[in-house]
N, C-alpha and C. Protein backbone atom coordinates (compact mmCIF):
# COMPACT_ATOMS: atom_id res chain seq x y z
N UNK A 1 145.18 92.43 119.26
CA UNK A 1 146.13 93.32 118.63
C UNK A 1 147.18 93.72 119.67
N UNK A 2 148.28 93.57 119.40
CA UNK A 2 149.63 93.93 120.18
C UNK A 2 150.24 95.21 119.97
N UNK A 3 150.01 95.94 120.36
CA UNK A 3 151.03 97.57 120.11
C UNK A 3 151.56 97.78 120.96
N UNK A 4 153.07 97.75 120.23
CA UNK A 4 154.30 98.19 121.58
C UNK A 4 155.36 99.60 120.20
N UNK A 5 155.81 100.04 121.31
CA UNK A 5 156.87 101.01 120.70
C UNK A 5 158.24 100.45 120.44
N UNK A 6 158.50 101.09 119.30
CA UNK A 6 159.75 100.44 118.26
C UNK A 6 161.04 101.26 119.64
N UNK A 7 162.01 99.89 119.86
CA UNK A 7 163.20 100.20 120.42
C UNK A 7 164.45 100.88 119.96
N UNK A 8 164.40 101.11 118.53
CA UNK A 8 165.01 101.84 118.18
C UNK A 8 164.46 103.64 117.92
N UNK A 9 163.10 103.90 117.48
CA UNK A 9 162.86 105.29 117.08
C UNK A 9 161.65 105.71 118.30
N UNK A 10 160.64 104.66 118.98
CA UNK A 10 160.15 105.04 119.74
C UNK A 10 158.77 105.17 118.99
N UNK A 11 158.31 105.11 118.07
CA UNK A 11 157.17 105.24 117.43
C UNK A 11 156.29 103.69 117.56
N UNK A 12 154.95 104.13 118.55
CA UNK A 12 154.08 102.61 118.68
C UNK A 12 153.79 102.52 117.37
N UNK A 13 153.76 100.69 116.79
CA UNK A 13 153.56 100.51 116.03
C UNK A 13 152.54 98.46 116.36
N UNK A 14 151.92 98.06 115.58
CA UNK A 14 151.66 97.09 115.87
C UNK A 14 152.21 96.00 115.68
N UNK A 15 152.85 95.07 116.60
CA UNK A 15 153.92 94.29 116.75
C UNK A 15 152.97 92.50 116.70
N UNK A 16 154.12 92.15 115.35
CA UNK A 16 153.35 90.76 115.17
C UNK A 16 154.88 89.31 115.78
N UNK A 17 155.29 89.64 115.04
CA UNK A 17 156.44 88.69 115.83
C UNK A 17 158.10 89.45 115.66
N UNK A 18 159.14 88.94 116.18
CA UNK A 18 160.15 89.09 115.60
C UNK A 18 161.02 90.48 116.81
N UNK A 19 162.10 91.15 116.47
CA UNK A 19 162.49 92.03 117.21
C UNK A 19 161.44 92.94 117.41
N UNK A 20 161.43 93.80 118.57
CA UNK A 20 160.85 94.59 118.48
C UNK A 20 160.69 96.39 117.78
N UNK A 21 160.49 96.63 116.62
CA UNK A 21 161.07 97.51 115.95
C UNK A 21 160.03 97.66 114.95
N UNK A 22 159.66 98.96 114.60
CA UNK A 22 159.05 99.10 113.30
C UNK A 22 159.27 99.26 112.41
N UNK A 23 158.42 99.29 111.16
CA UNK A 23 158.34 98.45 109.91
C UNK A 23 159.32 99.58 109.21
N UNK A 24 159.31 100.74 109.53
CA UNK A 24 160.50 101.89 108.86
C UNK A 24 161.95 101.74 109.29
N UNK A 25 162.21 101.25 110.87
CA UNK A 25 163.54 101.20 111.37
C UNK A 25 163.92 99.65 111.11
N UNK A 26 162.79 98.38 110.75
CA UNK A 26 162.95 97.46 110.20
C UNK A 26 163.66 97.61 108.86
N UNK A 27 163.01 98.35 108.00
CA UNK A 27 163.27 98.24 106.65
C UNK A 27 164.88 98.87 106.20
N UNK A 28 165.08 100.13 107.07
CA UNK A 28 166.34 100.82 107.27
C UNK A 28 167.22 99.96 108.11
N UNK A 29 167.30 98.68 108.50
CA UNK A 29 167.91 98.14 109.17
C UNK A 29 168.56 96.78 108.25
N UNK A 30 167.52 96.52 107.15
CA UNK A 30 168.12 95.67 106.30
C UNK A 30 168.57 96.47 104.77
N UNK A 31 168.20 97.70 105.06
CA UNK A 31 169.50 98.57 103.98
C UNK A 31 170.94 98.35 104.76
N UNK A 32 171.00 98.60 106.05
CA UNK A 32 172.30 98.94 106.43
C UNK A 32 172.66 97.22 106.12
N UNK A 33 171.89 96.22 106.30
CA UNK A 33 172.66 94.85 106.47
C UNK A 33 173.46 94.19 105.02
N UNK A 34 172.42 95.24 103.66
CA UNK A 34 172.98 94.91 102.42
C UNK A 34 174.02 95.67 102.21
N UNK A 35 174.28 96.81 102.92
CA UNK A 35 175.74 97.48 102.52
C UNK A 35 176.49 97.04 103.40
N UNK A 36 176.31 96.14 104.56
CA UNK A 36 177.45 95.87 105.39
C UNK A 36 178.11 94.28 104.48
N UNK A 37 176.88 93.58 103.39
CA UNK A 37 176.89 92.34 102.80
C UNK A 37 178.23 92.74 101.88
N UNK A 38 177.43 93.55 101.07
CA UNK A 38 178.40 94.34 99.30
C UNK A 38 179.86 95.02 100.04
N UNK A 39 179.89 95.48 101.49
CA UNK A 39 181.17 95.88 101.37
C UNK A 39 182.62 94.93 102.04
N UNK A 40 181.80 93.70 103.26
CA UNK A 40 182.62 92.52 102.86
C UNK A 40 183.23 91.78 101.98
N UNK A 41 181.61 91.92 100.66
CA UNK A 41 182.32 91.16 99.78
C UNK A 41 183.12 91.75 99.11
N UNK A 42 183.25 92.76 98.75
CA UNK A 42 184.59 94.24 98.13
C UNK A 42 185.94 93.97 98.84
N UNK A 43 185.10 93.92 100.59
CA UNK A 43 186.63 94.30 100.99
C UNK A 43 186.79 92.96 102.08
N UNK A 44 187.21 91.45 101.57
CA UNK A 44 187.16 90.55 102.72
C UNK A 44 188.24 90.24 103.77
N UNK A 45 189.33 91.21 103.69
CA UNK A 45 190.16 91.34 104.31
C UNK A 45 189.87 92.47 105.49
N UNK A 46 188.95 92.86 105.57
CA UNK A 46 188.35 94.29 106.51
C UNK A 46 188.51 93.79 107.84
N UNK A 47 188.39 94.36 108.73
CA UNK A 47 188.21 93.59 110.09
C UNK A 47 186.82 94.12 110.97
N UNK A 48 186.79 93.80 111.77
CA UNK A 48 185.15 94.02 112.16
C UNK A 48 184.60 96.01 112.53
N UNK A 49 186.35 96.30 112.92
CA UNK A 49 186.00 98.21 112.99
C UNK A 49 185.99 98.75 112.09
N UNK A 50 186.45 98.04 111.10
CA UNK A 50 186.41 98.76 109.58
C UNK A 50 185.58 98.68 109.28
N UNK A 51 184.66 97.52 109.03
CA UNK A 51 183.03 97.54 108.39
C UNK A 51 182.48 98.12 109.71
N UNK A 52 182.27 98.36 110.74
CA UNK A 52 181.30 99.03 111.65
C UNK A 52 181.56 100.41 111.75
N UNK A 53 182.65 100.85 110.79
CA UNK A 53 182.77 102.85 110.29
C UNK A 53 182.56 102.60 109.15
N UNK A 54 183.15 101.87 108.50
CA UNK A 54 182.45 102.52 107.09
C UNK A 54 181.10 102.13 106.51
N UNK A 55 180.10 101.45 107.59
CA UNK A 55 178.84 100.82 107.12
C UNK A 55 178.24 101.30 108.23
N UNK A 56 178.57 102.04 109.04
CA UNK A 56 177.60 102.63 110.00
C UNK A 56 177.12 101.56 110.74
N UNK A 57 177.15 100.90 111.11
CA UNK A 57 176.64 100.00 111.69
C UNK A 57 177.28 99.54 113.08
N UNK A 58 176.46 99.03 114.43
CA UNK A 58 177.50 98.40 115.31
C UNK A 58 177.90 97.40 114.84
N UNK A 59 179.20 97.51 116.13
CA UNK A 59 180.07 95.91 116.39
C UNK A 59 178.92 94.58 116.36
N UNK A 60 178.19 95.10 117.30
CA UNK A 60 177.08 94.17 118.02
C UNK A 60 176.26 93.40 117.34
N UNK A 61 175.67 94.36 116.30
CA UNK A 61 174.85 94.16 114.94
C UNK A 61 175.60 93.24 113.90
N UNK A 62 176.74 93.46 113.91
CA UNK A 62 177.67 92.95 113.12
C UNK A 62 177.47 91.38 113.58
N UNK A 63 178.07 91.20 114.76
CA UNK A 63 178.28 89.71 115.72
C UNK A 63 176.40 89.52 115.72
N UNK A 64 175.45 89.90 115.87
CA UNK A 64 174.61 89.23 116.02
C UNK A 64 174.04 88.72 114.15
N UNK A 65 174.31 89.62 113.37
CA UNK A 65 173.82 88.92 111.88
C UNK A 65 175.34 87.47 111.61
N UNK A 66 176.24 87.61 112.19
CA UNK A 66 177.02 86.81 111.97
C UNK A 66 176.46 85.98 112.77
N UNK A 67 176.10 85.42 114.06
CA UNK A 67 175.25 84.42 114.41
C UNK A 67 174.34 84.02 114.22
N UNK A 68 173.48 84.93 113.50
CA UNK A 68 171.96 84.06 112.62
C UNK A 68 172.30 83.36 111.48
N UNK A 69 173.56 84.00 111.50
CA UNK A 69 174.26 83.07 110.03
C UNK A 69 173.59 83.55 109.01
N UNK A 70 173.45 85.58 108.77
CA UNK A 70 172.84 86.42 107.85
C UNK A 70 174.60 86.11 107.27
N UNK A 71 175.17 85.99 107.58
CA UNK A 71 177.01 87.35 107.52
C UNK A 71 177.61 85.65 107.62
N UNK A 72 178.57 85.28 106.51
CA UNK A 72 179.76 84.36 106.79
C UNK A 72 180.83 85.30 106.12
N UNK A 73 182.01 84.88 106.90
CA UNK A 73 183.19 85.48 106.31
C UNK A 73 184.01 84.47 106.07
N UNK A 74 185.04 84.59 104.81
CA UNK A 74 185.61 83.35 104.41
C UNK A 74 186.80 83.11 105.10
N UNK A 75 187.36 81.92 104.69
CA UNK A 75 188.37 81.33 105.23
C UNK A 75 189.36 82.22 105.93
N UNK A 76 190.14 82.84 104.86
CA UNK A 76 191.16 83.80 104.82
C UNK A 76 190.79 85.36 105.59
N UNK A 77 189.42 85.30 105.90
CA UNK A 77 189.05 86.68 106.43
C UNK A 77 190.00 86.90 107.79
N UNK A 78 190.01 87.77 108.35
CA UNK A 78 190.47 87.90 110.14
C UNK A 78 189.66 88.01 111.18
N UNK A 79 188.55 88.29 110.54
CA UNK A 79 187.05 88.18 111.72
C UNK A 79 186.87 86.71 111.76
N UNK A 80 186.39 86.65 113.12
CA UNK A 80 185.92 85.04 113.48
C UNK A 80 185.46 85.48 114.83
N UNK A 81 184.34 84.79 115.09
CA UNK A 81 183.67 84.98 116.20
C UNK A 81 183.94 83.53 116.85
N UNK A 82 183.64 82.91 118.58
CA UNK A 82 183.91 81.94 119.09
C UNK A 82 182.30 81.17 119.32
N UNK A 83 182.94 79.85 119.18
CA UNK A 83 181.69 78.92 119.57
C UNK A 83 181.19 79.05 120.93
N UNK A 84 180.06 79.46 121.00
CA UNK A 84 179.07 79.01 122.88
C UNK A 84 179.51 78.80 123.50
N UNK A 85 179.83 77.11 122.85
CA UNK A 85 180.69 76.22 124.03
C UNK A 85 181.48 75.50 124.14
N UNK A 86 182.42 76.00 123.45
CA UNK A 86 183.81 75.51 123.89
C UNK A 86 184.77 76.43 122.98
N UNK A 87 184.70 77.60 122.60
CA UNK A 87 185.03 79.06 122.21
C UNK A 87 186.19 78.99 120.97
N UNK A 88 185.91 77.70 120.23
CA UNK A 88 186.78 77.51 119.44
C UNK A 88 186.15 78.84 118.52
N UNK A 89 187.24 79.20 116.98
CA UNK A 89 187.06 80.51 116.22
C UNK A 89 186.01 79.89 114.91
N UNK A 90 185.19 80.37 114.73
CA UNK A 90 184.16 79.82 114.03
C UNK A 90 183.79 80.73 112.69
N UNK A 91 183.24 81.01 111.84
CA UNK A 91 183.04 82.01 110.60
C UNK A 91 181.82 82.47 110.89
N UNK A 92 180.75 81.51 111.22
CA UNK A 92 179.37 81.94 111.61
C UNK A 92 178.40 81.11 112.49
N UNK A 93 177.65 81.34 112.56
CA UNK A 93 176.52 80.30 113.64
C UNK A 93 177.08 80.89 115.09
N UNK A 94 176.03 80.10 115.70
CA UNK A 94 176.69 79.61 117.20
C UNK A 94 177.70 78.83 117.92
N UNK A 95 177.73 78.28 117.05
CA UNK A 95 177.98 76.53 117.58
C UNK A 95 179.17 76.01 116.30
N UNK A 96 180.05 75.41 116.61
CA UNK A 96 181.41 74.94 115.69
C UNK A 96 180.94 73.42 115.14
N UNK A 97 181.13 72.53 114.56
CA UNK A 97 180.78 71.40 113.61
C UNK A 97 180.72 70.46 114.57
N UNK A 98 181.57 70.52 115.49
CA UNK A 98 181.91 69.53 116.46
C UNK A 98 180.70 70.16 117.78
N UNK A 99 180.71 70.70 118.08
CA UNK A 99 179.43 71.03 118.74
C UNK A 99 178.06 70.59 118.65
N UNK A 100 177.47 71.39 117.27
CA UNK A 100 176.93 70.66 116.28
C UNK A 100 176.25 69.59 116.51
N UNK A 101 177.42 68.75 116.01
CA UNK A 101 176.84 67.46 116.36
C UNK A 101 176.55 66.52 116.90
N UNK A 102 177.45 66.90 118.15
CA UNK A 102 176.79 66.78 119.73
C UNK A 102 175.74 66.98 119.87
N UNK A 103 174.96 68.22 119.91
CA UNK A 103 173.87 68.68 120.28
C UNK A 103 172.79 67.56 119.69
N UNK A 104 172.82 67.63 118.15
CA UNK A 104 172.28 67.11 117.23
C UNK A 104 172.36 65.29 117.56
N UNK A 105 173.29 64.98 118.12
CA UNK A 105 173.43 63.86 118.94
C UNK A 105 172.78 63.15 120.02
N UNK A 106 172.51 64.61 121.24
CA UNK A 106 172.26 64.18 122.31
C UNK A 106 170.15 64.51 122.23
N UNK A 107 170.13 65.56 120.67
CA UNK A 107 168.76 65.48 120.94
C UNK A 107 168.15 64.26 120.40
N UNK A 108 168.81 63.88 119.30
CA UNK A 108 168.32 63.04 118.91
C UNK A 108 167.92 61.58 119.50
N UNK A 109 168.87 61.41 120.68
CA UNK A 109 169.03 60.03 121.72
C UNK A 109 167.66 60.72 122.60
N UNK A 110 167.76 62.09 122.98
CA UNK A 110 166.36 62.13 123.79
C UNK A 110 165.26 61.98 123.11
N UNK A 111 165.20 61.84 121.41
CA UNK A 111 163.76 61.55 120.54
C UNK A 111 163.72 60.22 120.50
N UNK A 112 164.95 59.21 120.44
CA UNK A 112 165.15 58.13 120.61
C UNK A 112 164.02 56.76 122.29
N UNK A 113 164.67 58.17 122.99
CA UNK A 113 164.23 57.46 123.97
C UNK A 113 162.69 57.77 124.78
N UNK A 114 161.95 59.21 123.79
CA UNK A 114 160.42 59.05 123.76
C UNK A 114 160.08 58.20 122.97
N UNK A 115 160.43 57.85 121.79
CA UNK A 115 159.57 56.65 121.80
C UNK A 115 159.95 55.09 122.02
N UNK A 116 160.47 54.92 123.24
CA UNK A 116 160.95 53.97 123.48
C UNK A 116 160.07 53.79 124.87
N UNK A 117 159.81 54.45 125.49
CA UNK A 117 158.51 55.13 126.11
C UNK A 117 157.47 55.12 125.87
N UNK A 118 157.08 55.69 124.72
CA UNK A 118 155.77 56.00 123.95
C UNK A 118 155.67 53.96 123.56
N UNK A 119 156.85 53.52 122.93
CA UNK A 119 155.87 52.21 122.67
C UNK A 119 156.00 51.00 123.95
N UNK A 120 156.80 51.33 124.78
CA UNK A 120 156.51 50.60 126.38
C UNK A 120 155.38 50.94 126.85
N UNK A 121 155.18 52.01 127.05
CA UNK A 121 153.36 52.61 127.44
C UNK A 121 152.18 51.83 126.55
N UNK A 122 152.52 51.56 125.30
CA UNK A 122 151.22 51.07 124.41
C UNK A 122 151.53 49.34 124.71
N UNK A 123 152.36 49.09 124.89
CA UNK A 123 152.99 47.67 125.03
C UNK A 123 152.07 47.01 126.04
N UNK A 124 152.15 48.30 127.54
CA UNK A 124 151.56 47.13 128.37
C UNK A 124 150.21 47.77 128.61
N UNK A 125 149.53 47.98 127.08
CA UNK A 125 147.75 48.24 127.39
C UNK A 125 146.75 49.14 128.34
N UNK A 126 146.34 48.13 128.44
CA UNK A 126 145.19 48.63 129.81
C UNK A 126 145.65 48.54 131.01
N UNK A 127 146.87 48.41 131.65
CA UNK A 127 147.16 48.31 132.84
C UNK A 127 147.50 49.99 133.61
N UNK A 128 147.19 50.88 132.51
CA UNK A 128 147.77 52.34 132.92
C UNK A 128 146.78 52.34 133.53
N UNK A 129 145.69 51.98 133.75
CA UNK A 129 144.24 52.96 134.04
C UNK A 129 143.91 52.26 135.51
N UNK A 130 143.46 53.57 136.48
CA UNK A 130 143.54 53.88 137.85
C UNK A 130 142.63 52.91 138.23
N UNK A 131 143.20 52.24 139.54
CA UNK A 131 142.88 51.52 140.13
C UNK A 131 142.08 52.27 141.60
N UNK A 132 141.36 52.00 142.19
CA UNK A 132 140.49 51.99 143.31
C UNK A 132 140.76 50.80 143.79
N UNK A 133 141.31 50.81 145.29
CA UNK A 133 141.02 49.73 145.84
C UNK A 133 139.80 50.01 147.10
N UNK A 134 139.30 48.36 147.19
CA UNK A 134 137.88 48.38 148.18
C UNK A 134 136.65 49.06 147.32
N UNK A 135 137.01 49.50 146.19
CA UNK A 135 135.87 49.94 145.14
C UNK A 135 134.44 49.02 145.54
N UNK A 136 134.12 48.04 145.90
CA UNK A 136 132.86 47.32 146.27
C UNK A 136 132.36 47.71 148.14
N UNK A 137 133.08 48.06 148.70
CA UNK A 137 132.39 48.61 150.03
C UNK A 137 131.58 49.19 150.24
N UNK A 138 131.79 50.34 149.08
CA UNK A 138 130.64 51.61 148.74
C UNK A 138 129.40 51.13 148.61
């Protein structure tokens, strides 16, 4: 059993995965995320200080549900947050299309090339297994 104290109210509570926060400042935390949802969609011209006064909510909170990709804002909005890596203006995520699929690129060449590995290793058999030399002196 894991019990740690919630970072927002301070009350130990028993902690199974996820932020650290309890199940009351959890639950009050995705009220504030549905009125920060309903008043984008009302008002999609808002900019990011406007929804973080009139939804109570931080900036921070704001930019981090917009990177889990809870929060997209549309085309025409004026909020845009920047990609990781290479800081182009993005609507949501981490990472821009072109990023993306780089990543998604370069992991995939490293899954590529375990088993290219994995079947060179089975290829050449029994030759993996440890040798002793002078093994008959003994």
């Amino acid at each position: 059993m894991n019990v740690r104290n919630c970072v927002k109210c301070g009350k130990i509570f028993n902690y199974i995965t996820g932020p650290p926060i309890c199940p009351t400042c959890k639950s009050e935390l995705e009220e504030r995320f549905q009125i920060t949802k309903r008043y984008i969609r009302d008002n999609p011209h808002a900019n990011i200080a406007e929804i973080s006064e009139e939804c109570d909510v931080s900036i921070k909170m704001i930019h981090q549900w917009v990177r889990e990709e809870r929060l997209i804002f549309s085309e025409d909005s004026p909020i845009g947050i920047s990609c990781e890596i290479c800081d182009t203006s993005i609507r949501t995520g981490r990472f821009c299309d072109v990023c993306k699929a780089d990543i998604q690129h370069n992991l995939g060449g490293a899954y590529d090339n375990k088993e290219a590995i994995e079947n060179f290793k089975r290829s050449r058999g029994k030759k993996e297994e440890m040798r002793f030399l002078n093994r008959d002196r003994d």
